[in-house]
N, C-alpha and C. Protein backbone atom coordinates (compact mmCIF):
# COMPACT_ATOMS: atom_id res chain seq x y z
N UNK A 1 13.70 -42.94 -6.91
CA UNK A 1 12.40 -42.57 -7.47
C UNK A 1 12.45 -42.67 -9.00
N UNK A 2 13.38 -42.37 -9.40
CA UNK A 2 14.08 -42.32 -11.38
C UNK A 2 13.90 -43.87 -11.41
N UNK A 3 14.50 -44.65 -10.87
CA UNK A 3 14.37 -46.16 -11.04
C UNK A 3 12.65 -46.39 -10.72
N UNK A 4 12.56 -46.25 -10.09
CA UNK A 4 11.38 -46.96 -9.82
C UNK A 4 9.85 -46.54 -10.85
N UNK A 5 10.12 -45.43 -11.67
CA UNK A 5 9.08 -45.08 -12.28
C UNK A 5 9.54 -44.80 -13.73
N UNK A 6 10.94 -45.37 -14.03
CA UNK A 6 11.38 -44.92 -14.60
C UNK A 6 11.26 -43.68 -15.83
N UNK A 7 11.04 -42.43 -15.03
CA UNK A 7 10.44 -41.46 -15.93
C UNK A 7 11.78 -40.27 -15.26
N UNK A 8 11.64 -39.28 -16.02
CA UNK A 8 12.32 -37.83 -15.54
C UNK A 8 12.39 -37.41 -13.81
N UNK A 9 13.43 -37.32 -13.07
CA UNK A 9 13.12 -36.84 -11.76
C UNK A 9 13.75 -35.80 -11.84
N UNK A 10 13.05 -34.57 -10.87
CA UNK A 10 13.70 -33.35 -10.71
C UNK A 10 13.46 -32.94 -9.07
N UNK A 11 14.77 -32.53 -8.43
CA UNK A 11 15.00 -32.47 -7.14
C UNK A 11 15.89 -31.81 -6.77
N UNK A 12 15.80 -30.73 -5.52
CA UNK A 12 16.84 -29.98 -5.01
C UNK A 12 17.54 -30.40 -3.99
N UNK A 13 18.43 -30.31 -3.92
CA UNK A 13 19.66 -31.17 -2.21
C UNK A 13 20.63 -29.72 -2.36
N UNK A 14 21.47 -30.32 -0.91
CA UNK A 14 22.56 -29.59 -0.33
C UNK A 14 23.54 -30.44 -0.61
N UNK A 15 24.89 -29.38 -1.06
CA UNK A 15 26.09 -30.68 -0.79
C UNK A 15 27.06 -29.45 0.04
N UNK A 16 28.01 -30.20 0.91
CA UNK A 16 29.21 -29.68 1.42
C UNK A 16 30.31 -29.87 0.86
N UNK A 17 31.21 -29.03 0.22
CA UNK A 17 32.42 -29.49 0.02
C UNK A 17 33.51 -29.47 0.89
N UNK A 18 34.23 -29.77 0.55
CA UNK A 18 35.26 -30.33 1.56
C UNK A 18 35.88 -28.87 2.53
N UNK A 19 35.96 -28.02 2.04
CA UNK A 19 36.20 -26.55 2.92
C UNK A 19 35.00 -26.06 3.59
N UNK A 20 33.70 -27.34 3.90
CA UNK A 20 32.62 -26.80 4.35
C UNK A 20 31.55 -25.80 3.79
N UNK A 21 31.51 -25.37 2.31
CA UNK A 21 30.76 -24.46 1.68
C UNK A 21 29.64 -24.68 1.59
N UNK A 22 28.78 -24.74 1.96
CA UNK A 22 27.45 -25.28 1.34
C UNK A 22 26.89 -24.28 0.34
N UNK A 23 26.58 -25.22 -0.80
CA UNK A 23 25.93 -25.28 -2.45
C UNK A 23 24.34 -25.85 -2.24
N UNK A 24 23.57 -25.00 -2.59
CA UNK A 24 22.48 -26.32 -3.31
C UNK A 24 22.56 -26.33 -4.90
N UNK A 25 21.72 -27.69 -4.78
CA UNK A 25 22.10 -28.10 -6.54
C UNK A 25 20.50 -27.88 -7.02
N UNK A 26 20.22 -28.40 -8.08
CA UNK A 26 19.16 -28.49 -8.52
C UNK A 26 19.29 -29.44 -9.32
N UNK A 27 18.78 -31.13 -9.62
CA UNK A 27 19.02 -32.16 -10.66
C UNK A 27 18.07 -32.37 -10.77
N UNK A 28 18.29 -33.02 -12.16
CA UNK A 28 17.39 -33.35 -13.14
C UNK A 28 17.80 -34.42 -14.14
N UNK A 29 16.79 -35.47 -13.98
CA UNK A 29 17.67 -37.46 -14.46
C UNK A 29 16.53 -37.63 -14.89
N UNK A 30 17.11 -38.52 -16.24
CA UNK A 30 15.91 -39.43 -16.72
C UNK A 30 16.72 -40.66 -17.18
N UNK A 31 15.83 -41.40 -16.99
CA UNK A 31 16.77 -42.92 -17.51
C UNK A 31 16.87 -43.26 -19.12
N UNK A 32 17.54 -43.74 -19.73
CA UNK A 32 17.85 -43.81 -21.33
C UNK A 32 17.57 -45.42 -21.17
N UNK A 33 16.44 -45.82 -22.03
CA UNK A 33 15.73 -47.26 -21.89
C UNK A 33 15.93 -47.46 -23.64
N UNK A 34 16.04 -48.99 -23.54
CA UNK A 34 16.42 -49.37 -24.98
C UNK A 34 14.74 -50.10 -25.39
N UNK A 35 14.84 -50.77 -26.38
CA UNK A 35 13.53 -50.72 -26.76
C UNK A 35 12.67 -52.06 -25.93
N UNK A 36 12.82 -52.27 -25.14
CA UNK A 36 12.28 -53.50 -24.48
C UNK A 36 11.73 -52.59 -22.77
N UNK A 37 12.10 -51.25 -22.80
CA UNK A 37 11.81 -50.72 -21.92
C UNK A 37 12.97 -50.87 -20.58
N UNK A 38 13.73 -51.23 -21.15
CA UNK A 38 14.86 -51.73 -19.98
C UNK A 38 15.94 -51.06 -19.45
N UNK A 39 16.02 -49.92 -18.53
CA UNK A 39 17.12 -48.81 -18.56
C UNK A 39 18.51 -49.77 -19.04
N UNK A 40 18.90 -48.54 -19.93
CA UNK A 40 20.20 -49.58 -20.22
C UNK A 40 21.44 -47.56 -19.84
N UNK A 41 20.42 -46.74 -19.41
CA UNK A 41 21.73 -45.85 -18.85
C UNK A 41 20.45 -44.36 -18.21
N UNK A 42 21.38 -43.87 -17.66
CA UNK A 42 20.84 -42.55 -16.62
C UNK A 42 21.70 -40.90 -17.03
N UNK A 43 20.65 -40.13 -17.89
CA UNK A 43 21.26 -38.83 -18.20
C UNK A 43 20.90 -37.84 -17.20
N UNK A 44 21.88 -37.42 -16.87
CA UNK A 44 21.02 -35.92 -15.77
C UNK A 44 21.97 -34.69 -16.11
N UNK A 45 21.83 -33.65 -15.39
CA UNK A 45 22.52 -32.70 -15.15
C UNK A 45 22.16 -31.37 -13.61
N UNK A 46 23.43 -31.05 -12.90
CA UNK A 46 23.12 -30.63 -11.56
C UNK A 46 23.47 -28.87 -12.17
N UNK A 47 22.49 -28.46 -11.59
CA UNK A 47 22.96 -27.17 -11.32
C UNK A 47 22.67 -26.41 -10.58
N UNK A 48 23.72 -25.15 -10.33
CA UNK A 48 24.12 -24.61 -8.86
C UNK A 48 22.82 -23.71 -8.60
N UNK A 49 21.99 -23.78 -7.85
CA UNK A 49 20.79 -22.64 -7.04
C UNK A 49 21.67 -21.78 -6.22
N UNK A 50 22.42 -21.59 -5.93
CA UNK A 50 22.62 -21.28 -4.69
C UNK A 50 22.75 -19.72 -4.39
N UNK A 51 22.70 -19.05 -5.37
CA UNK A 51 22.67 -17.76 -5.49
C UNK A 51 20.86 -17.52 -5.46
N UNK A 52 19.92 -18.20 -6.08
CA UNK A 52 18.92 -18.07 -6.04
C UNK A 52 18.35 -18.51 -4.98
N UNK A 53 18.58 -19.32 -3.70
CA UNK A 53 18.78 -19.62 -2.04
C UNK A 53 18.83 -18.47 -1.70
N UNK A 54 19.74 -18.16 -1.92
CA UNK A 54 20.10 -16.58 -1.08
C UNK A 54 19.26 -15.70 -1.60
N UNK A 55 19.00 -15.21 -2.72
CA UNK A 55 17.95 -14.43 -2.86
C UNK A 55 16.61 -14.35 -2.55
N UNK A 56 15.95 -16.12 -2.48
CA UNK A 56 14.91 -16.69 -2.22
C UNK A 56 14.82 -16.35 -0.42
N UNK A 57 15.86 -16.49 0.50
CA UNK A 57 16.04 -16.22 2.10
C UNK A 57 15.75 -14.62 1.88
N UNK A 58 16.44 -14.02 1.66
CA UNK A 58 16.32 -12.41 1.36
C UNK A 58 14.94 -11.67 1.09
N UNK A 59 14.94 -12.08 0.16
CA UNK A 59 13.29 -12.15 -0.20
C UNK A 59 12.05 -12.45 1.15
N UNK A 60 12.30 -13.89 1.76
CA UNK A 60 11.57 -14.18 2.71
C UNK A 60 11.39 -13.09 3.81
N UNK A 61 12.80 -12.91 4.27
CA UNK A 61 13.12 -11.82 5.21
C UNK A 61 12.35 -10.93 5.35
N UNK A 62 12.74 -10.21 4.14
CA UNK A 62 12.09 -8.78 3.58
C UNK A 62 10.57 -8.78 3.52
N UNK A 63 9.49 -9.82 3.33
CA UNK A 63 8.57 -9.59 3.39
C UNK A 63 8.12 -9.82 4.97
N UNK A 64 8.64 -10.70 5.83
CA UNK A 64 8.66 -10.68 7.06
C UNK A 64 8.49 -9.70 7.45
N UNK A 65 9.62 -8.89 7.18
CA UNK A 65 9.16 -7.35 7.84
C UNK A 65 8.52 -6.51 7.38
N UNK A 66 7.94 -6.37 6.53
CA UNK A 66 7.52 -5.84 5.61
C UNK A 66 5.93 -6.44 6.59
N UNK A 67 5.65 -7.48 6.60
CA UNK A 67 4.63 -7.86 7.17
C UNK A 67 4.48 -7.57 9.04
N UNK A 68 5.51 -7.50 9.80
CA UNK A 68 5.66 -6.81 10.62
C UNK A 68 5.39 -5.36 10.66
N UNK A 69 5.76 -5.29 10.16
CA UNK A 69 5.88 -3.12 9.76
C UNK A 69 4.20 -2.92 9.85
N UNK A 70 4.00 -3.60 8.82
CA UNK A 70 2.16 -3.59 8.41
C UNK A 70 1.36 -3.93 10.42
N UNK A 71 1.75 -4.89 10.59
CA UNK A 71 1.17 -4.92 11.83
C UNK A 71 1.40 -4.41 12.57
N UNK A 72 2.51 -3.44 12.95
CA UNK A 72 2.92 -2.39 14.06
C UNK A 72 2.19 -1.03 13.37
N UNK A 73 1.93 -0.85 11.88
CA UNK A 73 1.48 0.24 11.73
C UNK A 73 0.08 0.57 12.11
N UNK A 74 -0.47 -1.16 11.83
CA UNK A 74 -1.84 -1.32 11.56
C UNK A 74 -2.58 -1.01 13.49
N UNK A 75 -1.42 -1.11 14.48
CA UNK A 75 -1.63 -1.10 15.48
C UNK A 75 -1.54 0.20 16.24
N UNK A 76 -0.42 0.66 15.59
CA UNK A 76 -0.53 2.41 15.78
C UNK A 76 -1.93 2.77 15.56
N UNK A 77 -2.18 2.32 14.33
CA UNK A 77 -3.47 3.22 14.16
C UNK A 77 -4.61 3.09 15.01
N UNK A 78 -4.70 1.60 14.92
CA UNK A 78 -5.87 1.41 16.30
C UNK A 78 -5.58 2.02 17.59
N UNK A 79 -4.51 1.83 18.13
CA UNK A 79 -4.32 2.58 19.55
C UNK A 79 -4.73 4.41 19.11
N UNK A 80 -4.58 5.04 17.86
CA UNK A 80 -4.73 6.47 17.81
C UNK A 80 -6.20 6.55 17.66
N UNK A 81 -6.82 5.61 16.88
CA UNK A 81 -8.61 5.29 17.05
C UNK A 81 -8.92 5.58 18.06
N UNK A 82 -8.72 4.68 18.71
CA UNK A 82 -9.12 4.04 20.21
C UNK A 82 -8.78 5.43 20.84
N UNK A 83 -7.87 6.23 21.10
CA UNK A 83 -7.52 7.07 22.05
C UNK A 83 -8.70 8.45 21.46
N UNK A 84 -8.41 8.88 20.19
CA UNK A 84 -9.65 9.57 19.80
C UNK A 84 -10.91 9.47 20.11
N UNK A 85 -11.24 8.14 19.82
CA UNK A 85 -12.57 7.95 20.24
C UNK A 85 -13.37 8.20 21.79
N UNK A 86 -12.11 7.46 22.70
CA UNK A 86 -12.15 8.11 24.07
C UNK A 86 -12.42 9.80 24.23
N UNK A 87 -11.02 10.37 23.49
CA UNK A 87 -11.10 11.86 23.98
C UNK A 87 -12.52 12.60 23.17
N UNK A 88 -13.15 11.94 22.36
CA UNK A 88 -14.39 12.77 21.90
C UNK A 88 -15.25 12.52 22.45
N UNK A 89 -15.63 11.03 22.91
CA UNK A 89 -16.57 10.83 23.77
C UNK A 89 -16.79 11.30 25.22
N UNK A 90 -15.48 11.21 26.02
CA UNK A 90 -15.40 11.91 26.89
C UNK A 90 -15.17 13.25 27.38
N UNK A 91 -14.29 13.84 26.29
CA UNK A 91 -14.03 14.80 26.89
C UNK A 91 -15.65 15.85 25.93
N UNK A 92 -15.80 16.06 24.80
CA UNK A 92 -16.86 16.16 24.09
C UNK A 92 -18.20 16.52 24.52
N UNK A 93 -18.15 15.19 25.32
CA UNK A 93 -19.49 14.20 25.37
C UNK A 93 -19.63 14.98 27.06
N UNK A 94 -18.77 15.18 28.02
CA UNK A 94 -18.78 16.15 29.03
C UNK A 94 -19.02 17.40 28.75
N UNK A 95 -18.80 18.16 27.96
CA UNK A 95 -18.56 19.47 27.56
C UNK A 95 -20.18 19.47 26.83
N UNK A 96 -20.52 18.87 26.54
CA UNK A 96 -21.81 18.65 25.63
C UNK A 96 -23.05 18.52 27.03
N UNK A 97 -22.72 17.58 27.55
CA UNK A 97 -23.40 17.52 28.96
C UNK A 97 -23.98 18.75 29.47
N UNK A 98 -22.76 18.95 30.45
CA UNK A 98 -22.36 20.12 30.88
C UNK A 98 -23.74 21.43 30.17
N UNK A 99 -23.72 21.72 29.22
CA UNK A 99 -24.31 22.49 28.11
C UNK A 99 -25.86 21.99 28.98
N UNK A 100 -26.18 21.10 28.74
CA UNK A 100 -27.57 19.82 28.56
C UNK A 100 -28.10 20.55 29.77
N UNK A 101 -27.56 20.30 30.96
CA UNK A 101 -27.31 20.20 32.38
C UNK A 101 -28.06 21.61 32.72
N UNK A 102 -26.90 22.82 32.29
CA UNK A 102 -26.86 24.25 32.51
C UNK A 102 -28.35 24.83 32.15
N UNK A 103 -28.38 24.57 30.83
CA UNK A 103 -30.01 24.95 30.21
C UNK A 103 -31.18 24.09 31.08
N UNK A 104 -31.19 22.80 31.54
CA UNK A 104 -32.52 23.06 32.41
C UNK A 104 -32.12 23.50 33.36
N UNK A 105 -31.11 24.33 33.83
CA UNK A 105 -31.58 25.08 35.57
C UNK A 105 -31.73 26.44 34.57
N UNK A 106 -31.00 26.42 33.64
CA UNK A 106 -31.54 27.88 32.89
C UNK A 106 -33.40 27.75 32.42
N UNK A 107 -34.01 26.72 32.13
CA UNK A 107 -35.26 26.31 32.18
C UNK A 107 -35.96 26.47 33.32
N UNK A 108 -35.49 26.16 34.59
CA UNK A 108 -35.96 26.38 35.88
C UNK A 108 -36.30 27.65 36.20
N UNK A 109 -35.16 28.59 35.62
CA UNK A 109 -34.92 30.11 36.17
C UNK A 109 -36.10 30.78 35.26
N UNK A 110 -36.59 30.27 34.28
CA UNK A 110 -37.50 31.08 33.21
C UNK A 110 -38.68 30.19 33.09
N UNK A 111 -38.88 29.71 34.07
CA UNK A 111 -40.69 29.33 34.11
C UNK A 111 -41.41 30.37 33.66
N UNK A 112 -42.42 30.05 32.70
CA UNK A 112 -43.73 31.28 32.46
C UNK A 112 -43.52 31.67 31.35
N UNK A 113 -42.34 31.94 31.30
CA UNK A 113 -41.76 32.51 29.58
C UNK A 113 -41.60 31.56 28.66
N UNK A 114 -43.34 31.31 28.10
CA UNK A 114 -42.78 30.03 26.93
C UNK A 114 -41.97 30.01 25.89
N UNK A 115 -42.02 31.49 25.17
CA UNK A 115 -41.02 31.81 24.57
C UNK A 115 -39.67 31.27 25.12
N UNK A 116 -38.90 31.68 25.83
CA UNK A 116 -37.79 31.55 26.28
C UNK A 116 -37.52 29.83 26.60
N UNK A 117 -38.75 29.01 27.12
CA UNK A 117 -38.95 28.17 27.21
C UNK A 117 -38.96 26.94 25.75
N UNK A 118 -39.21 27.33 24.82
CA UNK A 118 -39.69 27.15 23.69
C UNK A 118 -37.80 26.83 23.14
N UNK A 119 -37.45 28.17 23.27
CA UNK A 119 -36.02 28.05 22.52
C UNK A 119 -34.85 27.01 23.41
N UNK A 120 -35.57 27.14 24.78
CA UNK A 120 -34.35 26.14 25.80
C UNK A 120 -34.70 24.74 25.19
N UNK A 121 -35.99 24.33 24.95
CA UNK A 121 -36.14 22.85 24.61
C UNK A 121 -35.66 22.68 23.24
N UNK A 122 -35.52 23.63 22.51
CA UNK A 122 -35.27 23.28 21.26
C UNK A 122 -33.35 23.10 20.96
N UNK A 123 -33.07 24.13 22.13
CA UNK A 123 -31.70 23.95 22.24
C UNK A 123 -31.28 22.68 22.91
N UNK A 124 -32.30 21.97 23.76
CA UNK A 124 -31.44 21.07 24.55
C UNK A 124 -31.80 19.42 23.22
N UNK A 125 -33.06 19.65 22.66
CA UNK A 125 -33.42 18.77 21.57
C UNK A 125 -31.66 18.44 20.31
N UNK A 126 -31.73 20.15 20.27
CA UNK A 126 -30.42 19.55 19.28
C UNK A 126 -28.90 18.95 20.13
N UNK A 127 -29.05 19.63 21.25
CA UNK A 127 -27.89 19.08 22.08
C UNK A 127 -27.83 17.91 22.21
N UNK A 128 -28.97 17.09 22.64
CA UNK A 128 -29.20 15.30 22.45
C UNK A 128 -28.64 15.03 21.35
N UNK A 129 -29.12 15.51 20.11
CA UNK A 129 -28.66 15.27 18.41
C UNK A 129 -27.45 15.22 18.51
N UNK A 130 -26.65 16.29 19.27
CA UNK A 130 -25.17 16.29 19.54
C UNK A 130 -24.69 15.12 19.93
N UNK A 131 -25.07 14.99 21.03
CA UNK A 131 -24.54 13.86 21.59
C UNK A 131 -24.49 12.62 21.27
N UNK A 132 -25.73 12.49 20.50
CA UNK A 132 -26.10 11.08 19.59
C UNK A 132 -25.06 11.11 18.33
N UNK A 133 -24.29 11.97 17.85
CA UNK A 133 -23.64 12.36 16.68
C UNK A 133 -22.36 11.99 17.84
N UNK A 134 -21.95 12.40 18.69
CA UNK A 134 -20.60 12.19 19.33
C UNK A 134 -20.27 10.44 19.39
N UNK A 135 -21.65 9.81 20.22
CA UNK A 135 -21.34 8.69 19.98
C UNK A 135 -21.42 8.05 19.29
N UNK A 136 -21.66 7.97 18.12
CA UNK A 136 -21.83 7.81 16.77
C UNK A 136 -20.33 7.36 16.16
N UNK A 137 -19.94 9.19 16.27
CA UNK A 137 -18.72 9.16 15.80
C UNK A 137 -18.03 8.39 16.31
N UNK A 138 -17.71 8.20 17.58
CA UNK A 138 -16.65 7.37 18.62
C UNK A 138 -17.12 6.22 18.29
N UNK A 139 -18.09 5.48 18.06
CA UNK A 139 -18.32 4.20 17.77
C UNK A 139 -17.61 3.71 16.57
N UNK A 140 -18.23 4.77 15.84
CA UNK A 140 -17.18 4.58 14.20
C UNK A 140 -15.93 4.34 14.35
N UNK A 141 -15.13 5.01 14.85
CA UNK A 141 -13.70 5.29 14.61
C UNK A 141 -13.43 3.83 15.82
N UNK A 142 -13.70 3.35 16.88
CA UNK A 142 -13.52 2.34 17.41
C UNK A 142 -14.77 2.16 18.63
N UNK A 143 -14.90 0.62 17.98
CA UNK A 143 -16.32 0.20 18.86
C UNK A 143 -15.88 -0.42 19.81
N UNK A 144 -16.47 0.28 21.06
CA UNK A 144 -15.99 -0.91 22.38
C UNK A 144 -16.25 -2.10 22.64
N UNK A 145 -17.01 -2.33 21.46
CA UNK A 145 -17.41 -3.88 21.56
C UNK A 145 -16.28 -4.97 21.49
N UNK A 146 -15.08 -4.27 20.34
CA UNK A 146 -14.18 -4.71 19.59
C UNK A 146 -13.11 -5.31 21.09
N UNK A 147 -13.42 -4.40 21.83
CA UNK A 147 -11.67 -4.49 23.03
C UNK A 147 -12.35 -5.53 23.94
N UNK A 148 -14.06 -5.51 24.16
CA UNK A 148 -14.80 -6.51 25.10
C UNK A 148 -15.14 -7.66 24.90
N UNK A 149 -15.70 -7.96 23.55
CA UNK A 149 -16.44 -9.13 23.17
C UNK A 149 -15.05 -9.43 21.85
N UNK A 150 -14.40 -8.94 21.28
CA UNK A 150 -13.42 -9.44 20.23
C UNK A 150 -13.85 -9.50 19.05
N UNK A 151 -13.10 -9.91 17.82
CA UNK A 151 -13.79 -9.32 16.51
C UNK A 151 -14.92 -10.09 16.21
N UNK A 152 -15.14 -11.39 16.15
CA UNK A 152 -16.15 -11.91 15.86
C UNK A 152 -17.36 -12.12 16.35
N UNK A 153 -17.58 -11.31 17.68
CA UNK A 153 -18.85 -10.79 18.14
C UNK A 153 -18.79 -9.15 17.77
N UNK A 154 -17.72 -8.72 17.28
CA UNK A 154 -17.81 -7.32 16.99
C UNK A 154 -18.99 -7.15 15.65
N UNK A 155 -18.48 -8.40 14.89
CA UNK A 155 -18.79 -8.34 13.29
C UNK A 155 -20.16 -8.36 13.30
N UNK A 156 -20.77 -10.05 14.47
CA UNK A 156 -21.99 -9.75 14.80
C UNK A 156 -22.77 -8.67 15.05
N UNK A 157 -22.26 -7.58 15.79
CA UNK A 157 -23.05 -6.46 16.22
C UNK A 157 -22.89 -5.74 15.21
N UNK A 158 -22.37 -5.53 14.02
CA UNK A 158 -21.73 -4.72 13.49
C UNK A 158 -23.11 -4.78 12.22
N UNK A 159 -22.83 -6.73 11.84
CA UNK A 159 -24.48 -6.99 10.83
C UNK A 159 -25.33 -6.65 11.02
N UNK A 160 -25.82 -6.57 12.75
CA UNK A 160 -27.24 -6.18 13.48
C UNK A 160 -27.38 -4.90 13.14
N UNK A 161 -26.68 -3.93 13.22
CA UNK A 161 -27.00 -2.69 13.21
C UNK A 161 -27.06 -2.43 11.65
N UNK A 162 -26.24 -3.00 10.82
CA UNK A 162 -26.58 -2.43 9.20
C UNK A 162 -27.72 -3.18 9.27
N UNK A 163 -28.04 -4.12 9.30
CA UNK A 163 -29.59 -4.64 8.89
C UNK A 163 -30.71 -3.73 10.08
N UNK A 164 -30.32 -2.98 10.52
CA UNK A 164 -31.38 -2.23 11.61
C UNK A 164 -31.76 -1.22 10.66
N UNK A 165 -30.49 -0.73 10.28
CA UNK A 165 -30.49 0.86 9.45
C UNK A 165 -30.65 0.44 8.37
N UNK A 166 -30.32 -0.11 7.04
CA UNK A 166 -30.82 -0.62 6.17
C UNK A 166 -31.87 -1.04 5.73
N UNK A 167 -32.59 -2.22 7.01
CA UNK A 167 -33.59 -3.54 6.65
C UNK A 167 -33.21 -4.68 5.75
N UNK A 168 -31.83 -4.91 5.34
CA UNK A 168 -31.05 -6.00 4.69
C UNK A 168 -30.24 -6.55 6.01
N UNK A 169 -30.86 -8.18 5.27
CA UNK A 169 -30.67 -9.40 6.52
C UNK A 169 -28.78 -9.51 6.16
């Protein structure tokens, strides 16, 4: 490549020496041309990388895992999402029910008494609120859309709803 363009080349190789060591080098040649443009000789000089190889592998390593780590952590967390979100919705979201459920047979039992009547609807009004707040929350912390449809129909549903609540497209 030095011959052929005759300009500066710079390039890294391996050599073995004879006890099998492997070195990399690092060279660097330029051709010495007399005034007609005509190489009349070739200066270079090699020197040893090979400590900076090893540091450069080391290095690689280390962020490897380092990038592993990140994705086992990043996965912990979703599985602890995901499991939260379940136990609030369900277990919550039953217990909240349950509540919903009890007050109209407690509504049933107090026909006539609008008063009494008055405060059951208003209790079961905020209990809905509850529940709309439970799934809310559980949506937040992990959307089931995410485990069914995958992220890029997640993202979709995700735009629809800020531009619902917002009105920005």
């Amino acid at each position: 490549k030095s011959y052929k363009n005759l300009g500066t080349t710079s390039f890294e190789h391996r050599i073995v020496w004879a006890d099998g060591t492997v070195r990399h080098i690092h060279t660097i040649n330029r051709f010495e041309l007399n005034s007609d443009g005509v190489p009349v000789g070739l200066t270079g000089i090699c020197h040893d990388i090979t400590d900076r190889k090893i540091v450069e592998a080391k290095l690689i390593k280390s962020e490897m895992q380092v990038r592993n780590f990140a994705q086992h952590l990043n996965d912990t967390i979703e599985t602890e999402r995901a499991y939260i979100a379940r136990e609030i919705h369900d277990e919550l979201g039953q217990y909240i029910t349950g509540l919903k459920l009890r007050l109209f047979s407690l509504q049933n039992l107090v026909k006539g008494n609008d008063k009494v009547d008055t405060r059951i609807k208003d209790m079961i009004t905020d209990i809905e609120a509850g529940q709309l707040s439970i799934r809310r929350i559980a949506t937040k912390l992990r959307p089931g859309i995410l485990d069914t449809l995958g992220l890029t129909q997640s993202i979709v549903w995700l735009a629809k709803e800020f531009e619902k609540s917002t009105g920005i497209s």
